[in-house]
Protein backbone atom coordinates (compact mmCIF):
# COMPACT_ATOMS: atom_id res chain seq x y z
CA UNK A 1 -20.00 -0.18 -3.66
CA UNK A 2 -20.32 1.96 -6.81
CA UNK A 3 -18.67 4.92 -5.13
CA UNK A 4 -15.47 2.73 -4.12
CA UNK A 5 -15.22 1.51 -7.96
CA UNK A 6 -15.40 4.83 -9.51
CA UNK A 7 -12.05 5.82 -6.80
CA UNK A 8 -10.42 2.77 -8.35
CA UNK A 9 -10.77 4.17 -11.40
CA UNK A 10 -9.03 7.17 -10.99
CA UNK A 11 -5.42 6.87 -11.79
CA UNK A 12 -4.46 9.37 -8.98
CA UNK A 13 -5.25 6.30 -6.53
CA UNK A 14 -2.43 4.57 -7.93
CA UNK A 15 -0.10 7.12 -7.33
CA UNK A 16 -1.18 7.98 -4.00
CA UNK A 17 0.21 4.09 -3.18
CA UNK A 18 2.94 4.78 -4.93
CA UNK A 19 3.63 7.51 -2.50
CA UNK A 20 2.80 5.65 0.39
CA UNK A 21 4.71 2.30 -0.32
CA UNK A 22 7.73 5.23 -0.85
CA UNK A 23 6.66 6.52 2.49
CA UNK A 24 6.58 3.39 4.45
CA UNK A 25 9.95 2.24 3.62
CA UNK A 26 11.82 5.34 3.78
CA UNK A 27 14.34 6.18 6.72
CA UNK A 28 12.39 8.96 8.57
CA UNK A 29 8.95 7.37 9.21
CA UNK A 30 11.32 3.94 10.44
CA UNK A 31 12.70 6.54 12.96
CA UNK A 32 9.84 7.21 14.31
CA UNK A 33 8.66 3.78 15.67
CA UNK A 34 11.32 2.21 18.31
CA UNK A 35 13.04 -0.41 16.05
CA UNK A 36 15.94 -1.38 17.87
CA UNK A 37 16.57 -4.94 17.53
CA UNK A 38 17.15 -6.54 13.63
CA UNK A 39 13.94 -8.57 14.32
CA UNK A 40 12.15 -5.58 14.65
CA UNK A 41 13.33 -4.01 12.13
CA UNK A 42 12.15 -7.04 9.51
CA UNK A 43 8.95 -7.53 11.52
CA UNK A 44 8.32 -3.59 10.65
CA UNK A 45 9.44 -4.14 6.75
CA UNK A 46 7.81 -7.63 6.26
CA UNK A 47 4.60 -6.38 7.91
CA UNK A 48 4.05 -3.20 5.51
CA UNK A 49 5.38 -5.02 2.65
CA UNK A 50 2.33 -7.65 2.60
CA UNK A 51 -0.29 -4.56 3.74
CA UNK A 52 1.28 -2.74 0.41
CA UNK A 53 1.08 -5.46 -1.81
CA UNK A 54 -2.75 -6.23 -0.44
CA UNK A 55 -3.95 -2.75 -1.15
CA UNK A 56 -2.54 -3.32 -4.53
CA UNK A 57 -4.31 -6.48 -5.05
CA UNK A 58 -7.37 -4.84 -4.10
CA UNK A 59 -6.85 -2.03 -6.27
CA UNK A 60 -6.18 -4.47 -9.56
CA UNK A 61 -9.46 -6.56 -8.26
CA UNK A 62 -11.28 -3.30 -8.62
CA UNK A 63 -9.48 -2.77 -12.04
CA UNK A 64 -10.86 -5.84 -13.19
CA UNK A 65 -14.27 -5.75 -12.26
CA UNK A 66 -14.42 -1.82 -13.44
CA UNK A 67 -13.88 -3.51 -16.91
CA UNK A 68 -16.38 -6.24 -16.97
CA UNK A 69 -13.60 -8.88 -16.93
């Protein structure tokens, strides 16, 4: 447990999800999975939009209790 709150720490975590939320929404990695109807297509975006903004509310829980809040 220690050894995941001293990588929340680091502020290079934050922009390696910064990165990937780029990643995820960007037009060559939607290429790459078979979205061919418009219901796939939001399925796809709606899907990795709540995974992103999890791993950021994990990261900010780890913020917080880093800090002794």
């Amino acid at each position: 447990m220690n050894r995941i709150r001293r990588l929340l720490k680091h502020s290079e975590l934050l922009l390696l999800v910064s990165w990937l939320g780029f990643i995820l929404f960007n037009w060559p990695l939607l290429g790459l999975f078979d979205l061919q109807t418009l219901e796939d297509i939001f399925l796809y975006l709606f899907l990795m939009w709540a995974i992103f903004i999890l791993v950021l509310i994990i990261i900010c829980i780890g913020y917080l209790r880093t800090d002794g809040v």
